[in-house]
N, C-alpha and C. Protein backbone atom coordinates (compact mmCIF):
# COMPACT_ATOMS: atom_id res chain seq x y z
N UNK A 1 22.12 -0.26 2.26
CA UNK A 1 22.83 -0.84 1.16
C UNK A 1 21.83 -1.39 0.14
N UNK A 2 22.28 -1.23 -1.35
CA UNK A 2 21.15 -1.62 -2.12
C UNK A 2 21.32 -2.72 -2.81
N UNK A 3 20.04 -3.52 -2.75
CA UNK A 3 20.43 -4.73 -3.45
C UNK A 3 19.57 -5.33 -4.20
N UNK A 4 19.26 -6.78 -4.76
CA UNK A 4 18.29 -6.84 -5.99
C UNK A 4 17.40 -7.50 -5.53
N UNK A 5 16.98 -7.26 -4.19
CA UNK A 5 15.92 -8.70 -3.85
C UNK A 5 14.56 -8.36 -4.45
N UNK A 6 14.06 -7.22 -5.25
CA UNK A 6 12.86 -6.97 -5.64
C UNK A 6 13.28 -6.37 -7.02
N UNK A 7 14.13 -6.83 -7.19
CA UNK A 7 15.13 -5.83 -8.63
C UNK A 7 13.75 -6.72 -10.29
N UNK A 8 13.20 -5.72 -10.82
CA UNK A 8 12.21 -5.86 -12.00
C UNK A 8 10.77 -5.75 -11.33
N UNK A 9 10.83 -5.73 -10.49
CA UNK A 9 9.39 -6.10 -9.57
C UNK A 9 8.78 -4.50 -9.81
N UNK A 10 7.34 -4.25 -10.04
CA UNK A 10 6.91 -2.78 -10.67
C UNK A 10 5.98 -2.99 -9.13
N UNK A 11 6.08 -1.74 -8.55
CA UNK A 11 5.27 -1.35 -7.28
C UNK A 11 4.30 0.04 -7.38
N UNK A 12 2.77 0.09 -7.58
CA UNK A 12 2.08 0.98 -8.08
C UNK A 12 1.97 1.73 -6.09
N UNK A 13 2.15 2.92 -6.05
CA UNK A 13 1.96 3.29 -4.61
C UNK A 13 0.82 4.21 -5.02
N UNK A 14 -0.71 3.84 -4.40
CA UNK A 14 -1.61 4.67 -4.85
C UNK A 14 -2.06 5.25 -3.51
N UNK A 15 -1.92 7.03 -3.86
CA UNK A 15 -2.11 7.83 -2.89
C UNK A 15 -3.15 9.15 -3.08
N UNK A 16 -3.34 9.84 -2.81
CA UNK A 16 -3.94 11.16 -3.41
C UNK A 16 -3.08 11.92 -1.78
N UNK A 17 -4.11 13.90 -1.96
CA UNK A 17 -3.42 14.25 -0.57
C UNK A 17 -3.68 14.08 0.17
N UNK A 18 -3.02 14.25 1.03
CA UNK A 18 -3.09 13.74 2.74
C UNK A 18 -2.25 12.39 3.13
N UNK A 19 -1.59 12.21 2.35
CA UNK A 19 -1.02 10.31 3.08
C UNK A 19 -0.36 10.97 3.87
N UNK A 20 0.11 9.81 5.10
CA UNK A 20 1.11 10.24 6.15
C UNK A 20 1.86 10.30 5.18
N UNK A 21 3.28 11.04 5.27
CA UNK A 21 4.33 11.38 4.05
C UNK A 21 5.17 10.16 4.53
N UNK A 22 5.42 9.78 6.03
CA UNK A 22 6.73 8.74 6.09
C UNK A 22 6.04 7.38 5.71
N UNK A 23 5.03 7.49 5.72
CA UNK A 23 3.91 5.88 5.32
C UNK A 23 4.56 5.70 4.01
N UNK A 24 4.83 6.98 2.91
CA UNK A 24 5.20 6.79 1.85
C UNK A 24 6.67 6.68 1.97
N UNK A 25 7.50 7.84 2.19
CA UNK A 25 8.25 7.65 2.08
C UNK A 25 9.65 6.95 2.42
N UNK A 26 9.50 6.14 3.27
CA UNK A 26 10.29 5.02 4.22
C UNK A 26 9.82 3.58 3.34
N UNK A 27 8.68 3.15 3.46
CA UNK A 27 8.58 1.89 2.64
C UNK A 27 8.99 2.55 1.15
N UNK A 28 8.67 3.54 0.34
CA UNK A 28 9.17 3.72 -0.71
C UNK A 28 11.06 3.24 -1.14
N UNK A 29 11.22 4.05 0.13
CA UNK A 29 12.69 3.93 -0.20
C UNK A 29 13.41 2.85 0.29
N UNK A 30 12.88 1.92 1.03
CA UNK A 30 13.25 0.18 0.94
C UNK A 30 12.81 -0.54 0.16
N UNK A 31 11.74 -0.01 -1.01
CA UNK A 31 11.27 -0.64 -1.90
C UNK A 31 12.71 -0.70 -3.41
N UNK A 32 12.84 0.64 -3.10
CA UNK A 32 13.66 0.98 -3.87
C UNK A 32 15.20 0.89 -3.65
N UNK A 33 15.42 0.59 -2.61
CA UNK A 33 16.94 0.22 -2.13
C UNK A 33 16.67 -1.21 -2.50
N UNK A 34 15.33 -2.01 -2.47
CA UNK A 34 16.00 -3.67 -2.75
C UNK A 34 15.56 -3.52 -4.18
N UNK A 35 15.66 -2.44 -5.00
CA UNK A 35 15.67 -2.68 -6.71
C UNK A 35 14.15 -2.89 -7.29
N UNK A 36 12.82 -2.46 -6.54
CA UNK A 36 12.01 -2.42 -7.02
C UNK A 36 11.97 -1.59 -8.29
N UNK A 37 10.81 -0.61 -9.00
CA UNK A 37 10.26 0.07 -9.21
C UNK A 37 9.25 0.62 -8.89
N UNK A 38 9.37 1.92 -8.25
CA UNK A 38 8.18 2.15 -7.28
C UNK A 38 7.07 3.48 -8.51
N UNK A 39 6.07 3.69 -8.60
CA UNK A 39 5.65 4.78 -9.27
C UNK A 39 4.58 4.95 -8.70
N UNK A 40 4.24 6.67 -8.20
CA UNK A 40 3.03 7.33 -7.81
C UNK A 40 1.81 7.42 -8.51
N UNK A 41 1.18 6.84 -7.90
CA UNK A 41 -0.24 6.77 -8.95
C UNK A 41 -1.54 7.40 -8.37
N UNK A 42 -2.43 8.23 -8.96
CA UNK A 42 -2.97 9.25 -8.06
C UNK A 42 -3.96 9.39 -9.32
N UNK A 43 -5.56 9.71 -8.66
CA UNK A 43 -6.52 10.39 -8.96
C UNK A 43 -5.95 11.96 -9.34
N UNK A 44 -5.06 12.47 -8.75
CA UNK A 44 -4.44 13.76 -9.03
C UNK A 44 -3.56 13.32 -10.32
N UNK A 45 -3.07 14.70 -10.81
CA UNK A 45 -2.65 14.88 -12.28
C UNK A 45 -1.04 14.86 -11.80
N UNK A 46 -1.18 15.99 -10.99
CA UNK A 46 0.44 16.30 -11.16
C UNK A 46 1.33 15.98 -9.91
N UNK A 47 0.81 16.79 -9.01
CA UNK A 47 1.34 16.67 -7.69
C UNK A 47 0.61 16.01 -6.88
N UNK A 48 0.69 15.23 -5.52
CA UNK A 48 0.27 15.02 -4.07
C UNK A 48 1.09 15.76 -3.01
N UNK A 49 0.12 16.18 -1.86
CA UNK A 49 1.10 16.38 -0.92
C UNK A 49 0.73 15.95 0.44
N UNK A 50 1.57 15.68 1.13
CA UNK A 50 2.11 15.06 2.27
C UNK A 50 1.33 15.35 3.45
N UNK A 51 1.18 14.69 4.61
CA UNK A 51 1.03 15.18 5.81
C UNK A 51 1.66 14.69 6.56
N UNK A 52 2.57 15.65 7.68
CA UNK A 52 3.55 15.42 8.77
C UNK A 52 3.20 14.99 9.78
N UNK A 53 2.32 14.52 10.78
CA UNK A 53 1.64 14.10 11.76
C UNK A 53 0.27 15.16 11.62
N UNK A 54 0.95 16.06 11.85
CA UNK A 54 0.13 17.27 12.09
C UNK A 54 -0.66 18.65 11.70
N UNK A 55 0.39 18.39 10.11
CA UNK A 55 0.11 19.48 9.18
C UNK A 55 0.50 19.18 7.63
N UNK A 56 0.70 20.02 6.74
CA UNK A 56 0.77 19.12 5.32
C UNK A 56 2.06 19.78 5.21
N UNK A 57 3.01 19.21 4.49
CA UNK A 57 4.32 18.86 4.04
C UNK A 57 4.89 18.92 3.12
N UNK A 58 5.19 18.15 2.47
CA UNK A 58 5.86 18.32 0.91
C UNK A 58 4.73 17.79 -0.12
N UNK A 59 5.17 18.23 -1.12
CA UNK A 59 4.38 17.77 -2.24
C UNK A 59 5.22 16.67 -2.95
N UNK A 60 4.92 15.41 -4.09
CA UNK A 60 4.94 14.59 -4.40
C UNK A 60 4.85 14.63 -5.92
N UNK A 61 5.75 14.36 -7.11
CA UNK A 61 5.34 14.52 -8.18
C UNK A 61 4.84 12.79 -8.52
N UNK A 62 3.64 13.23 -9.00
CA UNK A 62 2.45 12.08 -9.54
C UNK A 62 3.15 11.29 -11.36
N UNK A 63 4.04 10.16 -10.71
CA UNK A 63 4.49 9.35 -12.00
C UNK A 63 3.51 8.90 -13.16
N UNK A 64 1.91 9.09 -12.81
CA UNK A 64 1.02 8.45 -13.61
C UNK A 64 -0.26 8.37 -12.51
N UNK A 65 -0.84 9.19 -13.87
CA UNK A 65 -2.64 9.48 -13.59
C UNK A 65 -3.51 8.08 -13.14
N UNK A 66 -4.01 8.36 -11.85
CA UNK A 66 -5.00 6.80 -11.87
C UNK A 66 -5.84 6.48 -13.24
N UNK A 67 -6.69 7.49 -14.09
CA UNK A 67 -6.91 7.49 -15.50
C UNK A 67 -6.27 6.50 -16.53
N UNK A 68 -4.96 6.74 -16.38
CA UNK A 68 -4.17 5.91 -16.84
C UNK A 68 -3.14 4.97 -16.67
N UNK A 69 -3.15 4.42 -15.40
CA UNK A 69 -2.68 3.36 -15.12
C UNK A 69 -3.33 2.01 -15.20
N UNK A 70 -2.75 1.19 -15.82
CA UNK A 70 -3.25 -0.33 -15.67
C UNK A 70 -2.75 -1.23 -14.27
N UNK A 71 -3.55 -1.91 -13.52
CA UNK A 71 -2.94 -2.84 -12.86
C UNK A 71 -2.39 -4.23 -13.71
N UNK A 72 -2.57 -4.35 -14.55
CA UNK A 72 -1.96 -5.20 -15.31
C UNK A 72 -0.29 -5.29 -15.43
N UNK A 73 0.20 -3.79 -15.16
CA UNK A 73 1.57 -3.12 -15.16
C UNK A 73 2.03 -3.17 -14.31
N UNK A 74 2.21 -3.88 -13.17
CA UNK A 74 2.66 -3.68 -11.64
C UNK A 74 2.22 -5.00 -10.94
N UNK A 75 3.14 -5.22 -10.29
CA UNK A 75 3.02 -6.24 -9.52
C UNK A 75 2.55 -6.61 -8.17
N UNK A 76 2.68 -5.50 -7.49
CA UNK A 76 2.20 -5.23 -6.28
C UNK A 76 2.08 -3.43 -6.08
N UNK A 77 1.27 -3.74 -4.67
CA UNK A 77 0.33 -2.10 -4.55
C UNK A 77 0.99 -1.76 -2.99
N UNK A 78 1.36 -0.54 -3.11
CA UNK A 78 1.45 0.18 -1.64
C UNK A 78 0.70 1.08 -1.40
N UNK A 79 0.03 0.76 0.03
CA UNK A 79 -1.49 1.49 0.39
C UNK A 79 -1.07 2.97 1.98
N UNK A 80 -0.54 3.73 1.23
CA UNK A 80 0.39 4.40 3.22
C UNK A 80 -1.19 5.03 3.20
N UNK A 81 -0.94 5.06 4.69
CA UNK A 81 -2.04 5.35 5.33
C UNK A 81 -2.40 7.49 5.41
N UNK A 82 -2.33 7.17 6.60
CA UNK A 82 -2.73 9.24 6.80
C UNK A 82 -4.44 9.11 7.00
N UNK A 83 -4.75 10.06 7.52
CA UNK A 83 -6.49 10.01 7.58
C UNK A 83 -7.26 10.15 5.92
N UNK A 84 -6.91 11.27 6.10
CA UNK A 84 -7.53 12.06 4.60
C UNK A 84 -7.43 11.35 3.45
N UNK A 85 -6.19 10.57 3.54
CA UNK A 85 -5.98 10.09 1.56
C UNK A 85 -6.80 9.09 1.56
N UNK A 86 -6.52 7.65 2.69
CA UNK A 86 -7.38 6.34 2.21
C UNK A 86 -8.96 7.35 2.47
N UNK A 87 -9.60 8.02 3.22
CA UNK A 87 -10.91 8.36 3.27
C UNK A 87 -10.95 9.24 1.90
N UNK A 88 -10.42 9.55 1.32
CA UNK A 88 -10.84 10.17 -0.35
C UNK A 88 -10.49 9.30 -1.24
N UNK A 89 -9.87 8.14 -0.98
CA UNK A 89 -9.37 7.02 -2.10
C UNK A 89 -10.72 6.26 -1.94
N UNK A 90 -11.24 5.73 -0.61
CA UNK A 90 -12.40 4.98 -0.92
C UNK A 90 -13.60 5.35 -1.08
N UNK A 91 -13.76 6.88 -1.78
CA UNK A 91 -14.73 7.04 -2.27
C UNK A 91 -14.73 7.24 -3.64
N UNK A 92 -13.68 6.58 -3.92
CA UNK A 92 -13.13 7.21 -5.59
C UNK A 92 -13.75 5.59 -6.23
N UNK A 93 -14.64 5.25 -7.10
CA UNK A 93 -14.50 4.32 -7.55
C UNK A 93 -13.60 3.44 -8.77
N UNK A 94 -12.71 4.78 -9.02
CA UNK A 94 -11.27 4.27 -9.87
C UNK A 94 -10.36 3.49 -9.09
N UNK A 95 -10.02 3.95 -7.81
CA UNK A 95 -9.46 3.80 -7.29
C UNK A 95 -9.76 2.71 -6.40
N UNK A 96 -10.90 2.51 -5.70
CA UNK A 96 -11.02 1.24 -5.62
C UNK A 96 -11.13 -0.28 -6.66
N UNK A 97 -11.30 0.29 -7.58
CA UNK A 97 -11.40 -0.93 -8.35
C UNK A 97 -9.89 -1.00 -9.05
N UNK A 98 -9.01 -0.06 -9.10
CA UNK A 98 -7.24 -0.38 -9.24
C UNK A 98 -6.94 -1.03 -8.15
N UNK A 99 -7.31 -0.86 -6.96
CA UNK A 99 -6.81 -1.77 -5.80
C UNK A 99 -7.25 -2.81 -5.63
N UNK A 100 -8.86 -3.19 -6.31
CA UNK A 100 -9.19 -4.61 -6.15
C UNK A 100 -8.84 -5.33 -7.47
N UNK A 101 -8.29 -4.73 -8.00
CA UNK A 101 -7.59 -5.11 -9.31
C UNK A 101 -6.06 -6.15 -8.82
N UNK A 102 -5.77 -5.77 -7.56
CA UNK A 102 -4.08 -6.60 -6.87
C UNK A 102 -4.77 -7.82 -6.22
N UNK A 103 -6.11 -7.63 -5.56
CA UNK A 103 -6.61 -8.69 -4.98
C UNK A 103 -7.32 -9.55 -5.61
N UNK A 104 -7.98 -9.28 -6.96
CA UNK A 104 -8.56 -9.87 -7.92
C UNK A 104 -7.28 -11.12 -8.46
N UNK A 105 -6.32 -10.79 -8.60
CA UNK A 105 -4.91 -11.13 -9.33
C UNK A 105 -4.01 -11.86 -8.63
N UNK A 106 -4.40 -11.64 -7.03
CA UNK A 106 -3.08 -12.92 -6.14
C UNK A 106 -2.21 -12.09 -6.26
N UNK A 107 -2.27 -10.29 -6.67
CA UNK A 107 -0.67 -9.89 -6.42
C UNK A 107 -0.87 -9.03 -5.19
N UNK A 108 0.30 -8.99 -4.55
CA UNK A 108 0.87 -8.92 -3.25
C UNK A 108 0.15 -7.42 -2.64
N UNK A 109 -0.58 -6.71 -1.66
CA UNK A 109 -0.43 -5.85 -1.44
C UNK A 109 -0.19 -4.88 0.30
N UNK A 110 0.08 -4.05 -0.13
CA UNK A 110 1.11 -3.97 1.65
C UNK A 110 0.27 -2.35 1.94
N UNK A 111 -0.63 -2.67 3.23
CA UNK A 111 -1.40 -1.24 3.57
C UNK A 111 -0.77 -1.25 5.38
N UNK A 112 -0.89 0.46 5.30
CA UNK A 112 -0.39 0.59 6.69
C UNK A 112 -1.51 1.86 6.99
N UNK A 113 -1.18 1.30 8.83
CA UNK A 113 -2.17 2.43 9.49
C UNK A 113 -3.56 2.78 8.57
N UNK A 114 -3.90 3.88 8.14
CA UNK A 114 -5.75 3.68 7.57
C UNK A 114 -5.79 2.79 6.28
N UNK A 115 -4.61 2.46 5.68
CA UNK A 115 -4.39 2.33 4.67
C UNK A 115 -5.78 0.33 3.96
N UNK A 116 -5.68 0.37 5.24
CA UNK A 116 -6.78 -1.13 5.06
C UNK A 116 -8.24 -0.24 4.88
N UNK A 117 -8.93 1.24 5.13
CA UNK A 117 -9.99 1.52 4.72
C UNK A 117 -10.18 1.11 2.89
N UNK A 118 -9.00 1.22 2.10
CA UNK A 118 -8.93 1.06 0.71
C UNK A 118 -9.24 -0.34 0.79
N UNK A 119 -8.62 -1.22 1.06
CA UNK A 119 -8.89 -2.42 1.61
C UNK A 119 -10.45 -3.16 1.78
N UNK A 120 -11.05 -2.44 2.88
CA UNK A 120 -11.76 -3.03 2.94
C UNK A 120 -13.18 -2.43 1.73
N UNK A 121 -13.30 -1.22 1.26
CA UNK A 121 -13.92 -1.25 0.10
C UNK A 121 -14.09 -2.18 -0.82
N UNK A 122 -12.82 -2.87 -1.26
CA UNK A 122 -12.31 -3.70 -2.44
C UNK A 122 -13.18 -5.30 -2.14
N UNK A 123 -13.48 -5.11 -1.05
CA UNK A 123 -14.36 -6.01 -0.13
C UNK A 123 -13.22 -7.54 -0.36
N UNK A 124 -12.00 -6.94 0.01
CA UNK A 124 -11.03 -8.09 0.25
C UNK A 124 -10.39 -8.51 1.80
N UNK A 125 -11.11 -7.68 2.52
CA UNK A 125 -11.04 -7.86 4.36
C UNK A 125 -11.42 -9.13 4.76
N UNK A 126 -12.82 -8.85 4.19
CA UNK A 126 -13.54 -10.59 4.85
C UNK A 126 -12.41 -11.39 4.83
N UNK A 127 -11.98 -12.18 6.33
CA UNK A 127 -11.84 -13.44 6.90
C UNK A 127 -10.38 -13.53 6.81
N UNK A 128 -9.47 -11.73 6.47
CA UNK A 128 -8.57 -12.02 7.13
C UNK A 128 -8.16 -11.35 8.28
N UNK A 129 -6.66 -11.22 8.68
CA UNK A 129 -6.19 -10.72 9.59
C UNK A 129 -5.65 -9.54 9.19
N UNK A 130 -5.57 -8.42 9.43
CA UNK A 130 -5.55 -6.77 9.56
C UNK A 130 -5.36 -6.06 10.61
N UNK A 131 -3.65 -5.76 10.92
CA UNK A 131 -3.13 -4.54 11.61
C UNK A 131 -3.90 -3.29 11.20
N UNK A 132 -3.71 -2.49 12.03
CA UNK A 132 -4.25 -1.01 11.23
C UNK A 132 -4.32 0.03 12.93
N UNK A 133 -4.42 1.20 12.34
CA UNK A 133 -4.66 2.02 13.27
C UNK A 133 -5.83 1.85 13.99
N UNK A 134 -5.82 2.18 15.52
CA UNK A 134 -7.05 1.41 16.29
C UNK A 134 -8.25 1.64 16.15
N UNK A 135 -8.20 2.94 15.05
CA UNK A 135 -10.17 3.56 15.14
C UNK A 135 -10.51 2.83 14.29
N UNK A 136 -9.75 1.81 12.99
CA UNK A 136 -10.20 1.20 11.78
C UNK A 136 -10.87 -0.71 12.70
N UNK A 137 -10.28 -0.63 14.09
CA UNK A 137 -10.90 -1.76 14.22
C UNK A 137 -12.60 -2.33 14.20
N UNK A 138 -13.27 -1.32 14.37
CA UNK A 138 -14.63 -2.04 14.15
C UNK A 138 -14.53 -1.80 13.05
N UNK A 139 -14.12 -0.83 11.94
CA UNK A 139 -14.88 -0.79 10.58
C UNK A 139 -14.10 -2.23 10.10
N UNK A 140 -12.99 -2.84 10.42
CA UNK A 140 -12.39 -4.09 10.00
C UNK A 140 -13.29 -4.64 10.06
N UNK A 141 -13.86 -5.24 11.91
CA UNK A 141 -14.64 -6.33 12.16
C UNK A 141 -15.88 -6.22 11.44
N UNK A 142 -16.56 -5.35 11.04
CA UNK A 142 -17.86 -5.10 10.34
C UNK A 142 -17.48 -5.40 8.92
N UNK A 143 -16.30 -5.67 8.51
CA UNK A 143 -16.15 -5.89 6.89
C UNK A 143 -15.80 -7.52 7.05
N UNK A 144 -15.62 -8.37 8.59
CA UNK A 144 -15.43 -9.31 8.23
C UNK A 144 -14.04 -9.97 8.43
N UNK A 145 -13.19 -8.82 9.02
CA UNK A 145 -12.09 -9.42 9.26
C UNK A 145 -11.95 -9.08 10.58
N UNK A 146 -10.51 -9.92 11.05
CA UNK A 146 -10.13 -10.09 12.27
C UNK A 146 -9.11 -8.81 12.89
N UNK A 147 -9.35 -7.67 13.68
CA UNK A 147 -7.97 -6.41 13.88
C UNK A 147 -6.95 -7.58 14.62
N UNK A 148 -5.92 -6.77 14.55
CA UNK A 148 -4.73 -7.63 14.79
C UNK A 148 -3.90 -6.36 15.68
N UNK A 149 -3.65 -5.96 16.65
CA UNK A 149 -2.35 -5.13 17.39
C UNK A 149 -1.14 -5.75 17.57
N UNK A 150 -0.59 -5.52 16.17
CA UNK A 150 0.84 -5.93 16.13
C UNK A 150 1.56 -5.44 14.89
N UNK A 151 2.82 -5.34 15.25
CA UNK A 151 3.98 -4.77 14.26
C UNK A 151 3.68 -4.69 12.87
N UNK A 152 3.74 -5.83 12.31
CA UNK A 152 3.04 -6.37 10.60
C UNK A 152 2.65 -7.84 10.74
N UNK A 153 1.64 -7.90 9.91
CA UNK A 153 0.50 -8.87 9.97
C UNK A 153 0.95 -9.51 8.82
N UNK A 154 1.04 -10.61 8.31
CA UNK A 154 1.10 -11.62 6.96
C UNK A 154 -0.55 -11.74 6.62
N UNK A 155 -1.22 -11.86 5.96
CA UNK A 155 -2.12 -12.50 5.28
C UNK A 155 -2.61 -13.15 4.01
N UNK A 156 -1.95 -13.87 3.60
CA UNK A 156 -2.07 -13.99 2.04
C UNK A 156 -1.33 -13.71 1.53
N UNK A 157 -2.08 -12.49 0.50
CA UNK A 157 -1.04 -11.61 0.04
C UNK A 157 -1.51 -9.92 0.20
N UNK A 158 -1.65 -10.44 1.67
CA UNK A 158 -1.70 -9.12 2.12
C UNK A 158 -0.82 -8.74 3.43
N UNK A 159 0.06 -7.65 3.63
CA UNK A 159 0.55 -7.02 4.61
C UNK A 159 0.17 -6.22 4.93
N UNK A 160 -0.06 -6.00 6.41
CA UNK A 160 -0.65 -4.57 6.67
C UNK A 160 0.00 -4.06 8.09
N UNK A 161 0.10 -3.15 8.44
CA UNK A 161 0.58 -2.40 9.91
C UNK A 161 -0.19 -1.11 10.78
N UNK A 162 0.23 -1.14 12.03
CA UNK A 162 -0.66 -0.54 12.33
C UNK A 162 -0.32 1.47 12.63
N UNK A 163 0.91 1.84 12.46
CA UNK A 163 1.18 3.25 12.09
C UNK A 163 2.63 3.30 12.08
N UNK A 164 2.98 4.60 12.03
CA UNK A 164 4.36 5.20 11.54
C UNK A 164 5.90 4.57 12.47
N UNK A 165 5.63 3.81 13.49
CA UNK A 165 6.09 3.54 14.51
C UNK A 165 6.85 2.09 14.05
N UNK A 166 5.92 1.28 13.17
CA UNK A 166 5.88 0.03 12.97
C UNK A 166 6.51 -0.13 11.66
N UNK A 167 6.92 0.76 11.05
CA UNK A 167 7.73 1.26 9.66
C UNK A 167 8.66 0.01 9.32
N UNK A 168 9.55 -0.36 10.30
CA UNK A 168 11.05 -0.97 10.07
C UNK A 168 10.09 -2.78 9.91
N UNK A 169 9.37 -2.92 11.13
CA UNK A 169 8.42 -4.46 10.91
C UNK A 169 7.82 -4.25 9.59
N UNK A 170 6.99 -3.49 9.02
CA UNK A 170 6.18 -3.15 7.98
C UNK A 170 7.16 -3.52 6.72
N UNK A 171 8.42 -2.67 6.77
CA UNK A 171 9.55 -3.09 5.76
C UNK A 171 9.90 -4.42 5.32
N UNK A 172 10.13 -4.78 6.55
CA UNK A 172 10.98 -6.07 6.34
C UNK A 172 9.74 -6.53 6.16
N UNK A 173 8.67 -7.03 6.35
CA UNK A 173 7.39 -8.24 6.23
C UNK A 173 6.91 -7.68 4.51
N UNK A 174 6.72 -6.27 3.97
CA UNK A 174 6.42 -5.79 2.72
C UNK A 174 7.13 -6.34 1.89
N UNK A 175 9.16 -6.45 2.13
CA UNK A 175 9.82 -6.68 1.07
C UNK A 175 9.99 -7.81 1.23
N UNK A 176 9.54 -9.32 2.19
CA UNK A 176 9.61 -10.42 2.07
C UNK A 176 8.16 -11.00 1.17
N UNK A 177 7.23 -9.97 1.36
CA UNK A 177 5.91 -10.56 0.30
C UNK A 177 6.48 -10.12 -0.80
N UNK A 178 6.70 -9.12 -0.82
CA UNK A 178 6.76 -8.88 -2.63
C UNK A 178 8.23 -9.81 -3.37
N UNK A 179 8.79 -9.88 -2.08
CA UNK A 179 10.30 -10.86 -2.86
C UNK A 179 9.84 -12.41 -3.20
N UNK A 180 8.63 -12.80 -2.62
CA UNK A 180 7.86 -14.36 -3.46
C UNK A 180 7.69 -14.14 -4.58
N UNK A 181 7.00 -13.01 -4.92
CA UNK A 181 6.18 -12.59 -6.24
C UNK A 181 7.75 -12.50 -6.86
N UNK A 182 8.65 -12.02 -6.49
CA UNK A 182 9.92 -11.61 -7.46
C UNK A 182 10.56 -13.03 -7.79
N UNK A 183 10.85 -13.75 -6.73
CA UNK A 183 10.95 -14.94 -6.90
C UNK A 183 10.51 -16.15 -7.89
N UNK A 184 8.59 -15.98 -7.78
CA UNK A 184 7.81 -16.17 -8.92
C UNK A 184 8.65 -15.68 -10.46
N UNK A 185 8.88 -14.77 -10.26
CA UNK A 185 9.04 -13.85 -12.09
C UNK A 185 10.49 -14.69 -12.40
N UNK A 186 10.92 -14.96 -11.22
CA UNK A 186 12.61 -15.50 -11.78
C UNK A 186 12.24 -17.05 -12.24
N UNK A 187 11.31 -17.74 -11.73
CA UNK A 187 11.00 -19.06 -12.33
C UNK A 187 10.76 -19.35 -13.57
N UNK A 188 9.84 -18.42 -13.90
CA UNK A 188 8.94 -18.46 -15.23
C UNK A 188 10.23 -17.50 -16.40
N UNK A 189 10.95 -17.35 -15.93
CA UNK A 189 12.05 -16.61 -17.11
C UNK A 189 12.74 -17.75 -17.84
């Protein structure tokens, strides 16, 4: 059922190919059932495409070029995991610096499964707590933060989880961070 608990709230989901596809598309579409605005934002031009556990999937039409997106425009960042995308996102230095652009700012951001490798580039790991898939735990502890094996993690204003399994915890803990920040916007109106 859809409702307004994130209703004006702009959500940049930055991916390239390879994300797990349900990393995207499950938090997408609770983003968007509580009235976000969600838009694909990608080092790619046109399309992304998907990976199913096991193989690649659908393709993704790209709402706006990382080139040309501002984080200034969005309020919070969704980071889905998959092997391939966060390991080609954190070598992109656009792309890391759009993502340390949410942590620079106090705005909210929600990474699942590899999705904290983007993360910890942005060198915003140090000294917190970070779910994530289990091979990312030493590269966590070597950036400074604490791994966490559990459902979804709070930190700040960071959420994170540890794979496709943990989707429904990931949901509900994603759309309770970003509903402060929405909360925030209703004060100041």
């Amino acid at each position: 059922m859809a409702n307004d608990t994130l209703k004006g709230l702009k959500v940049a989901i930055l991916v390239t190919d390879g994300f797990e596809q349900v990393e995207l598309v499950e938090p997408r579409k609770a983003l968007d059932e509580a009235g976000a605005e969600t838009r694909i934002v990608s080092p790619k031009t046109e399309r992304v495409r998907g990976w199913n556990f096991t193989d690649w999937d659908k393709e993704f039409p790209v709402d706006m070029a990382l080139d040309q997106a501002n984080p200034e425009d969005f309020d919070a960042l969704l980071l889905p995991g998959g092997v391939i995308n966060p390991d080609a996102l954190r070598i992109q230095p656009k792309a890391v610096a759009f993502a340390k652009a949410f942590f620079d700012a106090d705005k909210p951001v929600a990474a699942i499964c590899h999705g904290p490798w983007t993360v910890i580039e942005t060198g915003a790991a140090r000294g917190r707590r970070i779910a994530s898939w289990p091979s990312l735990k030493t590269d966590l502890r070597n950036a400074g933060a604490e791994w966490v094996d559990q459902e979804a993690v709070v930190d700040g204003n960071l959420v994170s989880s540890r794979k496709p399994d943990d989707i429904p915890a990931f949901n509900r803990a994603m759309i309770d961070l970003f509903g402060q920040v929405r909360g925030q916007m209703r004060e100041t109106l």
